[in-house]
PDB file of N, CA and C in Angstrom:
ATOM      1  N   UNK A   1       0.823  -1.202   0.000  1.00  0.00           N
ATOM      2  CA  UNK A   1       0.000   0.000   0.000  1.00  0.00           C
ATOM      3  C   UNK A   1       0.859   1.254   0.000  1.00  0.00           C
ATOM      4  N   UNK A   2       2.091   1.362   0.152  1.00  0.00           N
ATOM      5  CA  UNK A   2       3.100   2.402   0.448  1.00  0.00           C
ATOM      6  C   UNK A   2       2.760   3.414   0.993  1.00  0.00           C
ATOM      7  N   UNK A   3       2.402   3.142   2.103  1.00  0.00           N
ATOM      8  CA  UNK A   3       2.041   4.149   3.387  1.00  0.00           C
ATOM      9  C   UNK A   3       3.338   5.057   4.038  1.00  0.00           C
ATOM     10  N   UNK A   4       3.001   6.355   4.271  1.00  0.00           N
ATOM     11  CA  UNK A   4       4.226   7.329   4.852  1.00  0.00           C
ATOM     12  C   UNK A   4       3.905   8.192   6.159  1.00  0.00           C
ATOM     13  N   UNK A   5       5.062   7.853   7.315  1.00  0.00           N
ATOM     14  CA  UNK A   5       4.085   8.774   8.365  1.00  0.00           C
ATOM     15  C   UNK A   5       4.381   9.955   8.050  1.00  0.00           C
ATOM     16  N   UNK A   6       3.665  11.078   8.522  1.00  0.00           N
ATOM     17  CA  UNK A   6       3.533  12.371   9.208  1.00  0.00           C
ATOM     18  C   UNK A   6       3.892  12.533  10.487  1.00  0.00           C
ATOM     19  N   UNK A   7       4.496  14.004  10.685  1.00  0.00           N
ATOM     20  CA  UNK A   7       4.653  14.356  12.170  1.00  0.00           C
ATOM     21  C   UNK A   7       3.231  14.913  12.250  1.00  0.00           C
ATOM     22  N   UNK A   8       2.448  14.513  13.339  1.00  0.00           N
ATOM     23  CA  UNK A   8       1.230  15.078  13.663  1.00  0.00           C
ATOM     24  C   UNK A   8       1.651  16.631  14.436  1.00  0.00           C
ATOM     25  N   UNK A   9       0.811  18.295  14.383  1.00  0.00           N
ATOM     26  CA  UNK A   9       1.069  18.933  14.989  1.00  0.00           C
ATOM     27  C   UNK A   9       1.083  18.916  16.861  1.00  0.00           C
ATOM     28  N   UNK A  10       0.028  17.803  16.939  1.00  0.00           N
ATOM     29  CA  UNK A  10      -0.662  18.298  18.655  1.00  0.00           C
ATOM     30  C   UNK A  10       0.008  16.880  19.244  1.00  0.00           C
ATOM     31  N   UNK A  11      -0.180  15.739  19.183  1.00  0.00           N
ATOM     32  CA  UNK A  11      -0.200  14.403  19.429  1.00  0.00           C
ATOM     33  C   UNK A  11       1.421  13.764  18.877  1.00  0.00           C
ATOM     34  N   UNK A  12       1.596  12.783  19.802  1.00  0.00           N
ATOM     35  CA  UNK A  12       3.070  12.357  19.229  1.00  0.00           C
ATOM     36  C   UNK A  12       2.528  11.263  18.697  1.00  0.00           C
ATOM     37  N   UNK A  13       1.920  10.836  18.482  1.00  0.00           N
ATOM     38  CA  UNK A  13       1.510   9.686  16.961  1.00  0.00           C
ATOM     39  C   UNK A  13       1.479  10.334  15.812  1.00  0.00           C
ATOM     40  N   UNK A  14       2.016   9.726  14.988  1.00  0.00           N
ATOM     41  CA  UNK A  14       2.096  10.390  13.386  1.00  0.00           C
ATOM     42  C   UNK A  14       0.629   9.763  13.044  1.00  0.00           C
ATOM     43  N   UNK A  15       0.944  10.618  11.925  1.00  0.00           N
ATOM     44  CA  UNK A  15      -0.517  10.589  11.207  1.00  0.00           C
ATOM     45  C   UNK A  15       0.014   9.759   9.530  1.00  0.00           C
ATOM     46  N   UNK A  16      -1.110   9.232   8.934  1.00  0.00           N
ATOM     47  CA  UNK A  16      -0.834   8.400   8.012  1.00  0.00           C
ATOM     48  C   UNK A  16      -0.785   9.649   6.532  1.00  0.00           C
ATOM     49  N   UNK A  17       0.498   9.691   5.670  1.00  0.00           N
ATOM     50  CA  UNK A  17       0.307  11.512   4.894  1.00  0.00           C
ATOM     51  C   UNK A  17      -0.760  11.201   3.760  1.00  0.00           C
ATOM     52  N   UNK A  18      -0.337   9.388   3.535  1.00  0.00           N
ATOM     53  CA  UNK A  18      -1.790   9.016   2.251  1.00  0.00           C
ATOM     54  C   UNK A  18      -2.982   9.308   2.542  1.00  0.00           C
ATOM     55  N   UNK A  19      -3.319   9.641   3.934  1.00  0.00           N
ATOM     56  CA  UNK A  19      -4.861   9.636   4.443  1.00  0.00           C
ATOM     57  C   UNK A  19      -5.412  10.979   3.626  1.00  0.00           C
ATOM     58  N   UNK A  20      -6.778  10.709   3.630  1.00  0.00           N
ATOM     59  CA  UNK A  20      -7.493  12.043   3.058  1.00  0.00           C
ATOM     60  C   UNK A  20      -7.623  12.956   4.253  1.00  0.00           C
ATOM     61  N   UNK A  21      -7.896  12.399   5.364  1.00  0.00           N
ATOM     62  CA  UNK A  21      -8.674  13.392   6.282  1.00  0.00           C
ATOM     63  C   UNK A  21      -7.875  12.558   7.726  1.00  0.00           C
ATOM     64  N   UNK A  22      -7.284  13.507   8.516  1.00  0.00           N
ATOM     65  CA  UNK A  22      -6.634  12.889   9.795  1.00  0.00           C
ATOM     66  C   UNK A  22      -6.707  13.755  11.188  1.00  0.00           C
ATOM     67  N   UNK A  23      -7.696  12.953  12.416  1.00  0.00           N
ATOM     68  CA  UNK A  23      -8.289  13.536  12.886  1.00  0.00           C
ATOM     69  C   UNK A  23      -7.010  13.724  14.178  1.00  0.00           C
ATOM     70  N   UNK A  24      -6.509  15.021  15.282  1.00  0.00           N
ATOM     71  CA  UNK A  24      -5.754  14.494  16.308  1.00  0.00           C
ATOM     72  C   UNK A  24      -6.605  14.574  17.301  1.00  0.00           C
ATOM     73  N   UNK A  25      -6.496  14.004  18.301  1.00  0.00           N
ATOM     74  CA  UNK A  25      -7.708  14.041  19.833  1.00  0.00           C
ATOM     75  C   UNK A  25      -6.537  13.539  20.830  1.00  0.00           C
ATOM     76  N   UNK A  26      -7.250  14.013  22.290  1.00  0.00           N
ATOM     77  CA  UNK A  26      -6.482  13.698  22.913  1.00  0.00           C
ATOM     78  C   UNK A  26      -7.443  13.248  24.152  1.00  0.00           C
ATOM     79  N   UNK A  27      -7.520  12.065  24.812  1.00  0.00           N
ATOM     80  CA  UNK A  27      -8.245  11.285  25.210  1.00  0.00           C
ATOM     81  C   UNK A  27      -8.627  12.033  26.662  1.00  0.00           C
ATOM     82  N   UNK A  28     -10.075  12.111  26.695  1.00  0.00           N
ATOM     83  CA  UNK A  28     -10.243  12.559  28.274  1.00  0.00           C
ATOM     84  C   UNK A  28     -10.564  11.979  29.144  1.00  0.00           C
ATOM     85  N   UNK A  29     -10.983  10.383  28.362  1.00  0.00           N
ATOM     86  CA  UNK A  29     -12.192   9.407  29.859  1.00  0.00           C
ATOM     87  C   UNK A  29     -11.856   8.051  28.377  1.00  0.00           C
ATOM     88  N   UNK A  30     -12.031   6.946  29.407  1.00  0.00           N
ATOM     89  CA  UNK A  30     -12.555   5.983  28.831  1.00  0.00           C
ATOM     90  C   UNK A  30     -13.278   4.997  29.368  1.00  0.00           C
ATOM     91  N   UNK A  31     -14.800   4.628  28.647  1.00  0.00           N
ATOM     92  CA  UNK A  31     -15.858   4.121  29.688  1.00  0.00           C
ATOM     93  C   UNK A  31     -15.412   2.759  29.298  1.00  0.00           C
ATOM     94  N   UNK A  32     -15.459   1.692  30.431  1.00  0.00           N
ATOM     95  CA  UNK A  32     -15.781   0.455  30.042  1.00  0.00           C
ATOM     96  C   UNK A  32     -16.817  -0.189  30.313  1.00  0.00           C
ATOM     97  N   UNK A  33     -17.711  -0.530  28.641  1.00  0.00           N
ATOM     98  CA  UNK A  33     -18.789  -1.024  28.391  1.00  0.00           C
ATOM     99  C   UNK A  33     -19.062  -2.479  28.894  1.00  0.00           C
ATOM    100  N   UNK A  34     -18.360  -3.129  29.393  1.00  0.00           N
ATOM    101  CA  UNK A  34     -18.465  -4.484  29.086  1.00  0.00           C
ATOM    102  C   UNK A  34     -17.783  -5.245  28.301  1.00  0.00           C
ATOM    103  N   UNK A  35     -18.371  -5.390  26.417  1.00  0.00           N
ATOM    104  CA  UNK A  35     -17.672  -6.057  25.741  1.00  0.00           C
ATOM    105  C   UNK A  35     -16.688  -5.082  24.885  1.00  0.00           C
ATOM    106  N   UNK A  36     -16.254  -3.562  25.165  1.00  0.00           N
ATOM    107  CA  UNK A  36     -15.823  -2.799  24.194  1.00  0.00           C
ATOM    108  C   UNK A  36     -15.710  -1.703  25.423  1.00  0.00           C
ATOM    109  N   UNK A  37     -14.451  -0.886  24.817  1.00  0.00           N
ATOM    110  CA  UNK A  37     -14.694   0.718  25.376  1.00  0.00           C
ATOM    111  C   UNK A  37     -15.455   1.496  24.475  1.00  0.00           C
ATOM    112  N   UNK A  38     -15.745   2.995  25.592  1.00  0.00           N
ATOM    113  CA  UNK A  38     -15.810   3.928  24.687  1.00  0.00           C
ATOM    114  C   UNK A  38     -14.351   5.132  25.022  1.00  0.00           C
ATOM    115  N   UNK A  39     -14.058   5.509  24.085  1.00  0.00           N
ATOM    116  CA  UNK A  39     -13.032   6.893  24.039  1.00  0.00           C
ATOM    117  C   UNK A  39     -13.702   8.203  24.222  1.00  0.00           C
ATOM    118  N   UNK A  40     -13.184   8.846  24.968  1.00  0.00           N
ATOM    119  CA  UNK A  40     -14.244  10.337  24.789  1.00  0.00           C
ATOM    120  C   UNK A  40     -13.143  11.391  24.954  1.00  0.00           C
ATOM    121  N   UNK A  41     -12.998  12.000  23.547  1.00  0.00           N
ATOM    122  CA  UNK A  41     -11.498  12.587  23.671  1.00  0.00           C
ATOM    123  C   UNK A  41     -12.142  14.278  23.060  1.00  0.00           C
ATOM    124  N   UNK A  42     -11.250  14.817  23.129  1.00  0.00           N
ATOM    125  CA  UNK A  42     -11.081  16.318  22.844  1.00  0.00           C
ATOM    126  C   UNK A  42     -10.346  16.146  21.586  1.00  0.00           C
ATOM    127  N   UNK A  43     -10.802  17.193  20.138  1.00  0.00           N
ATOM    128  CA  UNK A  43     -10.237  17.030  18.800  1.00  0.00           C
ATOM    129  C   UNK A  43      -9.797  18.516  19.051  1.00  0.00           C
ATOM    130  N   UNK A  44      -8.108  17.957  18.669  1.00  0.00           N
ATOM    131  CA  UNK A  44      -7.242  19.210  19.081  1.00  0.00           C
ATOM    132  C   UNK A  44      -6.960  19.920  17.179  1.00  0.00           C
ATOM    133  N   UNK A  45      -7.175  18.798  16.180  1.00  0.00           N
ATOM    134  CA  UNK A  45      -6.823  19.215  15.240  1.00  0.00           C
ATOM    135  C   UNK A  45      -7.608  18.062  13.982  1.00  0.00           C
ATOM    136  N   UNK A  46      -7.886  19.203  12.499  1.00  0.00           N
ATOM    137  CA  UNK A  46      -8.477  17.877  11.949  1.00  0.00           C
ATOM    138  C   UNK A  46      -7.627  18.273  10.559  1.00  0.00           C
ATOM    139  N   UNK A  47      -6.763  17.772  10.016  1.00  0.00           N
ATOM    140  CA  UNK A  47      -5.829  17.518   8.932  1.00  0.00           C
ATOM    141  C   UNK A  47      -6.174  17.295   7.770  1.00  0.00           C
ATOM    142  N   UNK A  48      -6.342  17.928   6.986  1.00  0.00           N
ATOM    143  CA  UNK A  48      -6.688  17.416   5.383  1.00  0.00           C
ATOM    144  C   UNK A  48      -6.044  18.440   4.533  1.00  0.00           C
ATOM    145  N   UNK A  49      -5.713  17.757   3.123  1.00  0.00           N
ATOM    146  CA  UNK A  49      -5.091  18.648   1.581  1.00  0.00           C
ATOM    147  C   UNK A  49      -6.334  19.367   1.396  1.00  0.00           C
ATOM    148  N   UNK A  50      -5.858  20.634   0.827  1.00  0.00           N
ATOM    149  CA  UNK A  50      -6.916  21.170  -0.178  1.00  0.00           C
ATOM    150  C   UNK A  50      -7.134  20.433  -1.070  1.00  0.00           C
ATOM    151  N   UNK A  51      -6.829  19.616  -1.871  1.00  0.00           N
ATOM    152  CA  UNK A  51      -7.526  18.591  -2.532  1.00  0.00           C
ATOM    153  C   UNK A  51      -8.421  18.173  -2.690  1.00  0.00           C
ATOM    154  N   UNK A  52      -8.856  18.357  -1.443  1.00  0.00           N
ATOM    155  CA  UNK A  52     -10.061  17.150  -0.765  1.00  0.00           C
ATOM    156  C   UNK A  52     -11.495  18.109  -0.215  1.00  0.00           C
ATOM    157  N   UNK A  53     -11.119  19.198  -0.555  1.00  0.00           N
ATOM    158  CA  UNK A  53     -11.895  20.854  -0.275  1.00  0.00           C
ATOM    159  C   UNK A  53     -12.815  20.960  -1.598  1.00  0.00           C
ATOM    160  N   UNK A  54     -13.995  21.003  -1.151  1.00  0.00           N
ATOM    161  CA  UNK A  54     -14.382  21.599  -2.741  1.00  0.00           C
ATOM    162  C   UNK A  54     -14.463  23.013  -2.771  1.00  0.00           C
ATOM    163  N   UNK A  55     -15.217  23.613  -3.857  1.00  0.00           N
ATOM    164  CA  UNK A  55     -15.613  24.757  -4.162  1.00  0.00           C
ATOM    165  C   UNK A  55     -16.180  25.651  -2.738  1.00  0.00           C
ATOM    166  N   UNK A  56     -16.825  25.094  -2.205  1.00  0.00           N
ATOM    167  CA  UNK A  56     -17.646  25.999  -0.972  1.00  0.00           C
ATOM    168  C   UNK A  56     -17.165  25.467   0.285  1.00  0.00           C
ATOM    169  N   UNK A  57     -15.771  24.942   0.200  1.00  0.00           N
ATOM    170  CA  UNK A  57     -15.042  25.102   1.948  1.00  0.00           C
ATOM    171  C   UNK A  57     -15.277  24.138   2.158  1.00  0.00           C
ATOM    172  N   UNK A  58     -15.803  23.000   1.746  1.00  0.00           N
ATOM    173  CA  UNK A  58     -16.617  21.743   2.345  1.00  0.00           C
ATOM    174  C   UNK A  58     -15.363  20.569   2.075  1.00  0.00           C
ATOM    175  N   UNK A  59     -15.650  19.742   2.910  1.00  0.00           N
ATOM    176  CA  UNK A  59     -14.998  18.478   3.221  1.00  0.00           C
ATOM    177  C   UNK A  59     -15.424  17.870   1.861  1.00  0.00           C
ATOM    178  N   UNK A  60     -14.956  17.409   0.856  1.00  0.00           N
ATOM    179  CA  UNK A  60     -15.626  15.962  -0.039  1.00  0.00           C
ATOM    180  C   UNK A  60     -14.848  14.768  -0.387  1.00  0.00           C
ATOM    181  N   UNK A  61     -15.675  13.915   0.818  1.00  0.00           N
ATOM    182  CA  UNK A  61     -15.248  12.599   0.446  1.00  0.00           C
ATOM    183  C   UNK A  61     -15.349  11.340  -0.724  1.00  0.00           C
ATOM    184  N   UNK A  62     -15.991  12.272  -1.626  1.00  0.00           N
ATOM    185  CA  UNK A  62     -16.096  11.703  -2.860  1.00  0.00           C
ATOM    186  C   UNK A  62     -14.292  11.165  -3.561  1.00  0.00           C
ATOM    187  N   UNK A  63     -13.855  12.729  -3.250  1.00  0.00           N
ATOM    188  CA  UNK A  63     -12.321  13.277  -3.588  1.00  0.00           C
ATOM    189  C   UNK A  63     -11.437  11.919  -2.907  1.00  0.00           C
ATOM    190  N   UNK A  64     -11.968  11.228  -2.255  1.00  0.00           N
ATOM    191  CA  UNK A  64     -10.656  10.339  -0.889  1.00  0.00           C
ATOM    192  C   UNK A  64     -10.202   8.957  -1.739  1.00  0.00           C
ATOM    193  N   UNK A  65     -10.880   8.259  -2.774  1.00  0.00           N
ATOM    194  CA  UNK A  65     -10.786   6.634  -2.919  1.00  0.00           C
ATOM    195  C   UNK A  65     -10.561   6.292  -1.698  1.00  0.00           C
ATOM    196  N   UNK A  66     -11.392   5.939  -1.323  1.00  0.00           N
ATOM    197  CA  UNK A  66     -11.382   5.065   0.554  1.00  0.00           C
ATOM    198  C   UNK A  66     -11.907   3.926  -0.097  1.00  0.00           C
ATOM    199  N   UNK A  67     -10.956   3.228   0.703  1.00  0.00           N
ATOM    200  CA  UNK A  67     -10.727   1.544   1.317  1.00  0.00           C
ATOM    201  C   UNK A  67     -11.669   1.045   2.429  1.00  0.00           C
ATOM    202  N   UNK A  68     -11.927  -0.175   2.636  1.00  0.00           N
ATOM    203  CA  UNK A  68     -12.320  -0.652   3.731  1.00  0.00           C
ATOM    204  C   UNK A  68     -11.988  -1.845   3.900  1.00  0.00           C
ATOM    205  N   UNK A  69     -11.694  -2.596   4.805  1.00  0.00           N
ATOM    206  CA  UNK A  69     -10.922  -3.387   5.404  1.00  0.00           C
ATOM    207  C   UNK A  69     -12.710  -4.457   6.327  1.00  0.00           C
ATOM    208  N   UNK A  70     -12.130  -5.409   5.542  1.00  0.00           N
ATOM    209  CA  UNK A  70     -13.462  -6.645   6.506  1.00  0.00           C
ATOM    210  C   UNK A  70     -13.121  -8.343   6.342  1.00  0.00           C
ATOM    211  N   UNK A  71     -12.915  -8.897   7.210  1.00  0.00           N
ATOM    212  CA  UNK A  71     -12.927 -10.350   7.128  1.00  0.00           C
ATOM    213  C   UNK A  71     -11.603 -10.369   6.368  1.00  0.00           C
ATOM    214  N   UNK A  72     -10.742  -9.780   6.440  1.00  0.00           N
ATOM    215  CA  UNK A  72      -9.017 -10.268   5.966  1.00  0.00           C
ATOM    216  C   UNK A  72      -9.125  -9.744   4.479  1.00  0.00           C
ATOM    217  N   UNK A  73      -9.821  -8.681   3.865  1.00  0.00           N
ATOM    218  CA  UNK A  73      -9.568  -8.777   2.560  1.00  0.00           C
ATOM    219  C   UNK A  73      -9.765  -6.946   2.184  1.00  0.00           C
ATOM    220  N   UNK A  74      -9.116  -5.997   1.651  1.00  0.00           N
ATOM    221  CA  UNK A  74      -9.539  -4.789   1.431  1.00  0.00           C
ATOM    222  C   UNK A  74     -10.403  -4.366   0.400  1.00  0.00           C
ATOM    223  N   UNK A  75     -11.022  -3.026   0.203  1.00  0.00           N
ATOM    224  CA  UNK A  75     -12.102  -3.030  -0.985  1.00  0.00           C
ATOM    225  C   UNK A  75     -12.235  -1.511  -1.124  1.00  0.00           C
ATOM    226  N   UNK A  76     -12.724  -1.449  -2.484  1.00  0.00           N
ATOM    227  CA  UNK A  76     -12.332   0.053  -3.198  1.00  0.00           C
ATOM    228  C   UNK A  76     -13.948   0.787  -2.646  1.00  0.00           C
ATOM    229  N   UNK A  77     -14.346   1.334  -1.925  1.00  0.00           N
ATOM    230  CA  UNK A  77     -15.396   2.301  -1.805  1.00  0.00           C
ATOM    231  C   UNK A  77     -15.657   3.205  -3.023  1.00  0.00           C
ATOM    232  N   UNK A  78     -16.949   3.198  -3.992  1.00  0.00           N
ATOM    233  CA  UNK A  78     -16.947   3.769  -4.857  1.00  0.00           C
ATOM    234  C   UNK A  78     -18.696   5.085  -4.668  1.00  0.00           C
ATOM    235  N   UNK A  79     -19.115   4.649  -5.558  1.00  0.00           N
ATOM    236  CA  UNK A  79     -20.142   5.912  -5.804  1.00  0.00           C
ATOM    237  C   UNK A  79     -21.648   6.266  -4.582  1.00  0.00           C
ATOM    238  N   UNK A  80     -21.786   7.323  -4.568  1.00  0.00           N
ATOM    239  CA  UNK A  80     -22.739   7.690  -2.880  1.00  0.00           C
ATOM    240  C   UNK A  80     -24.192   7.115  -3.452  1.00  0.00           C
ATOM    241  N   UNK A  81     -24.584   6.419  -2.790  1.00  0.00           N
ATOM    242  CA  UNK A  81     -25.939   6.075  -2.942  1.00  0.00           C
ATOM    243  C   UNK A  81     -27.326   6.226  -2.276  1.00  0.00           C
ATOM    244  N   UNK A  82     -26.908   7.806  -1.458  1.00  0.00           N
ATOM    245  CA  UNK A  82     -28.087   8.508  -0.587  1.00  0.00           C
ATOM    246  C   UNK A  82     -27.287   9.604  -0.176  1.00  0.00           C
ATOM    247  N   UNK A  83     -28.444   9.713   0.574  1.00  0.00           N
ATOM    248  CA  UNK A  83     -27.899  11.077   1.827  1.00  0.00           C
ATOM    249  C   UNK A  83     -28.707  10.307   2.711  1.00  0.00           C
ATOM    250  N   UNK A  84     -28.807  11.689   4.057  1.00  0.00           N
ATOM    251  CA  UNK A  84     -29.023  10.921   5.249  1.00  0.00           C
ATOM    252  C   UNK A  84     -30.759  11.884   5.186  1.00  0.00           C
ATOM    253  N   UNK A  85     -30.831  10.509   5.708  1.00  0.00           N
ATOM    254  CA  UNK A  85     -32.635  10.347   5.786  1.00  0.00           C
ATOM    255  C   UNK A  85     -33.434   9.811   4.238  1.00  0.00           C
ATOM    256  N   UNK A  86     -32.399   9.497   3.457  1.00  0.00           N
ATOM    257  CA  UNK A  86     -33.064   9.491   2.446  1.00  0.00           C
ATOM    258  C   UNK A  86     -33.966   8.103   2.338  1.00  0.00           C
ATOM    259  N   UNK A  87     -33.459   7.043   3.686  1.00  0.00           N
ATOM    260  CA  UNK A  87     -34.215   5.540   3.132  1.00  0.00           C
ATOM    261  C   UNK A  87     -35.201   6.088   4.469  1.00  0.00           C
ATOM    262  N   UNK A  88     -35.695   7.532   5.184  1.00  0.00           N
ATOM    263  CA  UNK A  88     -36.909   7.304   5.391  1.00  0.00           C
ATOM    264  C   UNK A  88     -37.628   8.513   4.590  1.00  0.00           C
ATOM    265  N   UNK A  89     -37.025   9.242   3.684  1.00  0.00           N
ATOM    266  CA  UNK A  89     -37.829  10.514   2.873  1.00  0.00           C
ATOM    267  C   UNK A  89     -39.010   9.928   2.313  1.00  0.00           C
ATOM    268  N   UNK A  90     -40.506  10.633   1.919  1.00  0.00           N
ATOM    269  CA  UNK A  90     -41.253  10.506   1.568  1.00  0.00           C
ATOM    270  C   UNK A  90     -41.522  10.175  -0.465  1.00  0.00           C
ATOM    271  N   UNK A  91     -41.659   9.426  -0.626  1.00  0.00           N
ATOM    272  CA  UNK A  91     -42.094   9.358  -2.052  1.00  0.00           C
ATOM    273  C   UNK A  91     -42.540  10.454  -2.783  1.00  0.00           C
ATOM    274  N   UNK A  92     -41.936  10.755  -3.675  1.00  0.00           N
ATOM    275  CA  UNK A  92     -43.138  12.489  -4.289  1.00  0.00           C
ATOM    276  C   UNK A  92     -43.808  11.377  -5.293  1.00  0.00           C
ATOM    277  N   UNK A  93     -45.328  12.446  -5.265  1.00  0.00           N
ATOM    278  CA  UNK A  93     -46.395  11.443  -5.736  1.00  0.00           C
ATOM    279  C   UNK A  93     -46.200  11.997  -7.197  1.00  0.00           C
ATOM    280  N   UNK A  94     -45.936  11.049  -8.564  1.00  0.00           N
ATOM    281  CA  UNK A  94     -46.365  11.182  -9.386  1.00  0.00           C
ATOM    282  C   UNK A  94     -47.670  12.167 -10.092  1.00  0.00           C
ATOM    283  N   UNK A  95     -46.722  13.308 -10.681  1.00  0.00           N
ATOM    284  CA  UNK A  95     -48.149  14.098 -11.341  1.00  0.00           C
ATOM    285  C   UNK A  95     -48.234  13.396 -13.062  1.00  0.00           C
ATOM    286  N   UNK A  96     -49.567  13.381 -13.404  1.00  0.00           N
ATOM    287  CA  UNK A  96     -49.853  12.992 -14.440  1.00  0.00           C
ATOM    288  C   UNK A  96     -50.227  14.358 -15.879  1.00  0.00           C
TER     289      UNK A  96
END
């Protein structure tokens, strides 16, 4: 995958420089759930190229080719197939 670190500004973990978007936090509590924690951290910094900026200041992750990682095997994330609320938005009724 030829991955390269970064010096992160806030945090002494580097940051990954291939990433699109790299968040730093710095941990304030951690609950234990039972079968999992939760993290509840403070975001001291959030890292991204203009690249990845569109026209109106906005984050677009269209811009990233993101990966995902499941059951031992990686996979190319491709085209958006909603927004949010859209699998409960209302039907527009057909005008004739």
């Amino acid at each position: 995958m030829n991955l390269h670190k970064e010096k992160a500004n806030f945090v002494k973990c580097p940051m990954i420089k291939e990433s699109p978007v790299s968040v730093e936090c710095k941990v304030k509590e951690i609950k234990d759930l039972g079968s999992h924690h939760m993290f509840i951290a403070e975001v001291l910094a959030i890292n991204s190229s203009d690249k990845y900026i569109d026209e109106k200041g906005a984050f677009d992750i269209s811009k990233c080719d993101l990966i995902a990682y499941s059951n031992g095997h990686y996979y190319e994330l491709g085209k958006k197939i909603g927004r949010f609320g859209f699998s409960v938005q209302k039907k527009k009724k057909k005008s004739y």
